[in-house]
Protein backbone atom coordinates (compact mmCIF):
# COMPACT_ATOMS: atom_id res chain seq x y z
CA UNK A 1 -97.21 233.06 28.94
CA UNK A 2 -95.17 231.26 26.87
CA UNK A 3 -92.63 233.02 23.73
CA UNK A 4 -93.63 230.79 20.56
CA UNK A 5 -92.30 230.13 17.45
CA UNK A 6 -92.92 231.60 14.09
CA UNK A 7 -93.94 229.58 11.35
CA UNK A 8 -94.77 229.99 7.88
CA UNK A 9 -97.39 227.74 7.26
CA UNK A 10 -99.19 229.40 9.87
CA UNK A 11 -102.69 231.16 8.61
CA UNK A 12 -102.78 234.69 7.83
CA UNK A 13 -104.52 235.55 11.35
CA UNK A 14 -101.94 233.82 13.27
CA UNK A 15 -99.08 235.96 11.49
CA UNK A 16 -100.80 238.99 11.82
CA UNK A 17 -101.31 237.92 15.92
CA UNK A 18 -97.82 237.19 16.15
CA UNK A 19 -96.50 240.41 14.73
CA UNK A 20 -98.53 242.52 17.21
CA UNK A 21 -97.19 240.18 19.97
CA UNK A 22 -93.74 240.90 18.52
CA UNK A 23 -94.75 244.85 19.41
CA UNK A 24 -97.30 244.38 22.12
CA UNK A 25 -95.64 241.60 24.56
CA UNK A 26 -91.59 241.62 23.49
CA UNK A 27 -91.18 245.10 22.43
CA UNK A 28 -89.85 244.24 18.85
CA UNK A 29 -90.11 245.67 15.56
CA UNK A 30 -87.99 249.09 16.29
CA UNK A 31 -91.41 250.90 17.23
CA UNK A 32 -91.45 250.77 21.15
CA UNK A 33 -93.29 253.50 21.47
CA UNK A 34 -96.46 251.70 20.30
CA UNK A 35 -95.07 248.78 23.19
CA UNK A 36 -94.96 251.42 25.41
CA UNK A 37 -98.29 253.00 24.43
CA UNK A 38 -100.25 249.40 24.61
CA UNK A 39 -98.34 248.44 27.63
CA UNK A 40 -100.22 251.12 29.91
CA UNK A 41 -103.13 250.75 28.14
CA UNK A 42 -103.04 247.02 29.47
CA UNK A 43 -101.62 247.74 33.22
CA UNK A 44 -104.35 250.02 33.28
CA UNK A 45 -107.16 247.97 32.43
CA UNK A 46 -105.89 244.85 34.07
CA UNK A 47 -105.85 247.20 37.03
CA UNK A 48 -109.15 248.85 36.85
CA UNK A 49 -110.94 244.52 36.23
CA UNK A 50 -107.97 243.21 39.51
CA UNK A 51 -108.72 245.92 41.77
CA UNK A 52 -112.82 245.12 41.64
CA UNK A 53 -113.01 241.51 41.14
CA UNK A 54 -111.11 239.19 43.57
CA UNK A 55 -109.11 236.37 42.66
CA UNK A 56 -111.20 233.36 40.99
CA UNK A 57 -113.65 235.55 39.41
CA UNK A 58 -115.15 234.83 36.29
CA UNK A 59 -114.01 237.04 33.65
CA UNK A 60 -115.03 236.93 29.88
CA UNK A 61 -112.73 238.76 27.36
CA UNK A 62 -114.55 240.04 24.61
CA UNK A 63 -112.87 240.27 20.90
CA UNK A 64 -109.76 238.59 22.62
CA UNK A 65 -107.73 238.43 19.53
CA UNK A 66 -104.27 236.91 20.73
CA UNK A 67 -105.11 236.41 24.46
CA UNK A 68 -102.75 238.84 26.01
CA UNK A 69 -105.48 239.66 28.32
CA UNK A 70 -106.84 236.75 28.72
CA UNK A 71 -103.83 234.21 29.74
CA UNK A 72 -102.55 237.28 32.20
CA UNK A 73 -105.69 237.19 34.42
CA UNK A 74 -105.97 233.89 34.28
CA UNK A 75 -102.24 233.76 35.57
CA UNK A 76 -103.50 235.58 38.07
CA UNK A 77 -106.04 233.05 39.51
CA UNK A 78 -108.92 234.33 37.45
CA UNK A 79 -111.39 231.82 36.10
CA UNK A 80 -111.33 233.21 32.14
CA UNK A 81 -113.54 233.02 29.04
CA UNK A 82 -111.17 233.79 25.77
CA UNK A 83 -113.69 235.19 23.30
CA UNK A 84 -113.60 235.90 19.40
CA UNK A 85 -115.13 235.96 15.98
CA UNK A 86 -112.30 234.46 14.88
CA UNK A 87 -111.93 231.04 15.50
CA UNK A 88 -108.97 229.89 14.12
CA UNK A 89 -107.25 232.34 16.73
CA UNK A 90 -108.10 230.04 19.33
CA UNK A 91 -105.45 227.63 18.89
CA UNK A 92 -102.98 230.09 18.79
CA UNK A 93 -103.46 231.08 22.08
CA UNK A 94 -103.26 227.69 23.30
CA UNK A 95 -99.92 227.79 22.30
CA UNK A 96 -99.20 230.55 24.45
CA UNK A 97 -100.88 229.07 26.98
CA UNK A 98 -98.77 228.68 30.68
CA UNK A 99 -101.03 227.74 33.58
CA UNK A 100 -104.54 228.92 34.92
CA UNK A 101 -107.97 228.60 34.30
CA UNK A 102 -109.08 229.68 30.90
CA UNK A 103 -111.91 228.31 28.70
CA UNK A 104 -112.60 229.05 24.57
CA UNK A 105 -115.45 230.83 23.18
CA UNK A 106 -115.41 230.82 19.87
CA UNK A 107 -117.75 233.04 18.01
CA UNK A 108 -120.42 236.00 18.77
CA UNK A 109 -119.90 236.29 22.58
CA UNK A 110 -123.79 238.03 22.64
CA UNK A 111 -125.40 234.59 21.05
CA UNK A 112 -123.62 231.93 22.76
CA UNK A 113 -124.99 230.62 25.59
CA UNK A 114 -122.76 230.41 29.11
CA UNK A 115 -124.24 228.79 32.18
CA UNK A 116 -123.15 231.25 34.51
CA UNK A 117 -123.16 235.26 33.98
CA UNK A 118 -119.32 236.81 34.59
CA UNK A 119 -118.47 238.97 37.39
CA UNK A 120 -116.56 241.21 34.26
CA UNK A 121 -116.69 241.81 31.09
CA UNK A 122 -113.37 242.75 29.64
CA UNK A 123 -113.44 244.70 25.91
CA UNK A 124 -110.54 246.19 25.16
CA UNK A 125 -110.28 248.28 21.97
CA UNK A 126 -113.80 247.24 20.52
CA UNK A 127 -116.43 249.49 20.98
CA UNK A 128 -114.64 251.97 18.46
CA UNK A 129 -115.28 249.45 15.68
CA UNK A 130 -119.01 249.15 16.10
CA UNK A 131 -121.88 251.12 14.73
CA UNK A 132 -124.08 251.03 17.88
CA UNK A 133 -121.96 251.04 20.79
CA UNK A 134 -125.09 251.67 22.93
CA UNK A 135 -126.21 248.35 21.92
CA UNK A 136 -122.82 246.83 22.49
CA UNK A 137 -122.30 247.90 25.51
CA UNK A 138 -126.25 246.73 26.37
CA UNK A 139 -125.46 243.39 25.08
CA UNK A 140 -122.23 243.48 27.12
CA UNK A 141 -123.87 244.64 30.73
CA UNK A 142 -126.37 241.23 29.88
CA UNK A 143 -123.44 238.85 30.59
CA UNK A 144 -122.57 240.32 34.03
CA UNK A 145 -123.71 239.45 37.76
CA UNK A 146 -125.37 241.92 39.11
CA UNK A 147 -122.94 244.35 40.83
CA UNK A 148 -120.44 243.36 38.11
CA UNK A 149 -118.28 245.28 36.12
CA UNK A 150 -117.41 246.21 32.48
CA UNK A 151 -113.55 247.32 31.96
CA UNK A 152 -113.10 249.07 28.67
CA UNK A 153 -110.22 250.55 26.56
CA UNK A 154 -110.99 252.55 23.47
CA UNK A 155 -109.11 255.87 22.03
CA UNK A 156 -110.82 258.54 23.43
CA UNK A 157 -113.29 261.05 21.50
CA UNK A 158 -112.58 264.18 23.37
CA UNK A 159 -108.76 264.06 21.52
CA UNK A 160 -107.71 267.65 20.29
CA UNK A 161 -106.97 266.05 17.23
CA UNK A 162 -110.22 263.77 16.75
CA UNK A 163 -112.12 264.14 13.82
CA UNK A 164 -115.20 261.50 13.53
CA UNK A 165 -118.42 262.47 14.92
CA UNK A 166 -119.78 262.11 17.92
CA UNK A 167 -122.38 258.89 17.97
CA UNK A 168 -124.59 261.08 20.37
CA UNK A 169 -125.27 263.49 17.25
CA UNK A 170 -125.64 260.61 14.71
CA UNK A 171 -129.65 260.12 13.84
CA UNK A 172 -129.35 256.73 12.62
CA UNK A 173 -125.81 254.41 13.00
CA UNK A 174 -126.64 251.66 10.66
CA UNK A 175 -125.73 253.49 7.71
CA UNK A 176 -121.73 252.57 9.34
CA UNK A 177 -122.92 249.06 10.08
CA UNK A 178 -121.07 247.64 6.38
CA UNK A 179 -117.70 249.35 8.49
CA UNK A 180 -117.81 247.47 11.44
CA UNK A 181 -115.04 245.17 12.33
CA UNK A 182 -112.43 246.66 10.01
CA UNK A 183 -109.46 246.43 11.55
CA UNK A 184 -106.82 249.34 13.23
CA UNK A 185 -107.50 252.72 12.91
CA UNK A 186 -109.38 252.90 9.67
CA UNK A 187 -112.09 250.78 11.07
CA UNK A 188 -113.05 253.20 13.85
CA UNK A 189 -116.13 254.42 13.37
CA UNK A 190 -117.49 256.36 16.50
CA UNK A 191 -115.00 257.61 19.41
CA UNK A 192 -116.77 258.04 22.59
CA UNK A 193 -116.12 261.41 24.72
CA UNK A 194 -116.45 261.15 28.08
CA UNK A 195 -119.79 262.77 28.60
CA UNK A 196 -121.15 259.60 26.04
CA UNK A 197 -119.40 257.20 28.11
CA UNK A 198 -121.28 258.44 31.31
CA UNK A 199 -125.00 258.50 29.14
CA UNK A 200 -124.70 255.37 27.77
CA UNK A 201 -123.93 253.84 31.39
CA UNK A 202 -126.53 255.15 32.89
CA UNK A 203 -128.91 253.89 30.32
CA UNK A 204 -127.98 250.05 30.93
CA UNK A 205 -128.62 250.69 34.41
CA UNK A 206 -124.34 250.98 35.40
CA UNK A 207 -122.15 253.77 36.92
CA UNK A 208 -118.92 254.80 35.98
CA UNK A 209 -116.87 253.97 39.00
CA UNK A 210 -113.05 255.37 37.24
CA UNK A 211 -111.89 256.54 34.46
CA UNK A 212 -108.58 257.69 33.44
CA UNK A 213 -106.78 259.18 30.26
CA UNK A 214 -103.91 257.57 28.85
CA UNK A 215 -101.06 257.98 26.10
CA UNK A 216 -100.12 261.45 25.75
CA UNK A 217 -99.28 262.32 21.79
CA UNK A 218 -96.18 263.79 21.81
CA UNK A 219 -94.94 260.38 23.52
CA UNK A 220 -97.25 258.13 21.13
CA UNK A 221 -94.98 259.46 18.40
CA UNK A 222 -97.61 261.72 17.31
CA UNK A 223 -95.58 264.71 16.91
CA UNK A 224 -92.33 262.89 14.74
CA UNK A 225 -91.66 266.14 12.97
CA UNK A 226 -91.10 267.79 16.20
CA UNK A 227 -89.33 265.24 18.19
CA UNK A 228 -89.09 261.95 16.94
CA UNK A 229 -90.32 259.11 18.92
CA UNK A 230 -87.70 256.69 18.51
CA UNK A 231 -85.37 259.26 20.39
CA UNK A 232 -87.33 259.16 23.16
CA UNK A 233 -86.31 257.12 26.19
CA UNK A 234 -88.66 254.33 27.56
CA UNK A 235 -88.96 256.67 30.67
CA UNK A 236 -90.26 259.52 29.24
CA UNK A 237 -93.07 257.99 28.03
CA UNK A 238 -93.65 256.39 31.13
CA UNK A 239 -93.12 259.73 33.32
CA UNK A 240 -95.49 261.49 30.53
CA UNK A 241 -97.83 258.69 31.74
CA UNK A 242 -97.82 259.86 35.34
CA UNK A 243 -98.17 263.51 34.59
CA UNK A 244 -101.25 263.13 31.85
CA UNK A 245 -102.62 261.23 34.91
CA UNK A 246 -101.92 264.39 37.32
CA UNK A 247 -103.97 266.66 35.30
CA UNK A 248 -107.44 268.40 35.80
CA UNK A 249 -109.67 265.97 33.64
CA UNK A 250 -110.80 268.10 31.45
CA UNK A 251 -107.24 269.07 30.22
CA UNK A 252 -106.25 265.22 30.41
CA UNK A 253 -109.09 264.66 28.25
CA UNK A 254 -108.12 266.86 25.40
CA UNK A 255 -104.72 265.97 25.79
CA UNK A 256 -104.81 261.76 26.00
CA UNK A 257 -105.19 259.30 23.12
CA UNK A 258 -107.24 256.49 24.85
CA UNK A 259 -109.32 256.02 27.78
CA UNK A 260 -109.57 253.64 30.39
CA UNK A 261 -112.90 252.98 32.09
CA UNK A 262 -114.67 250.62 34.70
CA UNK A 263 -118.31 250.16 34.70
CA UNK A 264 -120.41 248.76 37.11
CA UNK A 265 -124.24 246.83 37.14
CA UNK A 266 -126.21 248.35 39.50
C-alpha cells in the first residue's frame, strides 16, 4: 500500500489514522514494541481469514479504521468491503490505496444492505468496545455464506492481570451501552475469556475452528520497571511469540494479552 504524506489541514480522524500507521505499518514513533505487538496480531489474523477462504473471496472488514486490513487482502486477490462509522476515513484509505479489489462501506455495516453475503467477516479489535457482544457477533454471523467464517482479534479476558467483568456474569449490558465506541483501552468494556468465546459461537449456530494467544506482557512492555521494553530486541519479542504459542492453553491463556480466533457458520 502506498506511504502518504502528512498534512495539516487534514481532519482530526485522518491525523489520528496516520499516527497509528506511523506505529502500526512503519514502525515509527520510538515505541516498536506496540509495532511489534500489532504486527502479530495482524499476521495472525490475516492468517487465520487466508488459510480458510481462497483467493477472490469476498471479505467485509468491519470497523476498518485506516484499512491496513483491508488493502492487504485485497493485495492478495481478495474481493474486499472497507467498512466504518466513520466516513470521512474513507478517503484516506483511498490514498493508500495500491491495486486490488476493494469497495467502501460507509456507515453501520449491520443496516446497510449488500447484495451478496461475504464468505468472512473480518473484526479486528471491536467486540471489546461493545456492550452486547453476543449481539455483535449475531449481527456479524448474518453477513456470512453459510460455511463462512468470522476472524476476530480482541485482548483476551482470561489475562492474569484483567480486571473488567466477565459479560457472561453481567444481568443486563445496556447499562455500558453510553461507553461503547470509546476509543483505546478506556473504551473496553467487556473482555471475552475463552470459555465466552466458545458459548457465544455456539449460540449463532458457529464453531470455533482455532484460536491462539498472542503478545506476551513482559514483551508488550508491560513489565518497564523490570526490563524496559525499548531495550528489548525486535527478536525477542518475536521468539516470545513462538514460545507463548508452544504453551499448554490454559497457561497461554493467562499469560497472553490478545486472542486470535476463527469462527465458522455451520
Amino acid at each position: 500500500m502506498n506511504r502518504i504524506q502528512y498534512e495539516n489541514n487534514w481532519p482530526e480522524s485522518w491525523k489520528l489514522s496516520y499516527y497509528y500507521d506511523c506505529q502500526e505499518l512503519w514502525g515509527e514513533i520510538d515505541n516498536y514494541t506496540y509495532y511489534y505487538c500489532y504486527k502479530n496480531r495482524r499476521d495472525a489474523a490475516l492468517k487465520y481469514l487466508t488459510s480458510a477462504i481462497p483467493n477472490n473471496g469476498r471479505i467485509i472488514d468491519i470497523a476498518a479504521g485506516q484499512g491496513n486490513f483491508s488493502l492487504s487482502l485485497a493485495e492478495m486477490g481478495y474481493n474486499v468491503t472497507w467498512n466504518d462509522l466513520r466516513t470521512e476515513l474513507s478517503e484516506y484509505v483511498r490514498k493508500k490505496y495500491e491495486h486490488g479489489k476493494i469497495s467502501y462501506a460507509e456507515g453501520d455495516a449491520f443496516e446497510l444492505v449488500f447484495k451478496e453475503k461475504f464468505d468472512s467477516v473480518l473484526a479486528t479489535e471491536i467486540i471489546e468496545h461493545v456492550a452486547h457482544p453476543d449481539e455483535f457477533m449475531a449481527s456479524c454471523s448474518k453477513l456470512l455464506k453459510l460455511g463462512g467464517c468470522i476472524v476476530m482479534t480482541t485482548p483476551n479476558g482470561a489475562f492474569f492481570k484483567n480486571n473488567l467483568p466477565r459479560f457472561s456474569e453481567c444481568k443486563d449490558s445496556s447499562i455500558f451501552e453510553s461507553m461503547q465506541f470509546k476509543p483505546d483501552g478506556d473504551g473496553h468494556i467487556f473482555l471475552l475469556y475463552p470459555d465466552e468465546i466458545r458459548e457465544l459461537a455456539a449460540k449463532i449456530g458457529c464453531k470455533v475452528e482455532k484460536m491462539a494467544f498472542l503478545n506476551f506482557p513482559l514483551a508488550a512492555g508491560l513489565f518497564n520497571h523490570i526490563i524496559p521494553a525499548k531495550y528489548l530486541p525486535g527478536f525477542f519479542i518475536n521468539i516470545s511469540e513462538l514460545l507463548l504459542g508452544c504453551l499448554p492453553q490454559i497457561i497461554a491463556s493467562k499469560l497472553a494479552m490478545h486472542v486470535v480466533f476463527r469462527l465458522r457458520l455451520q
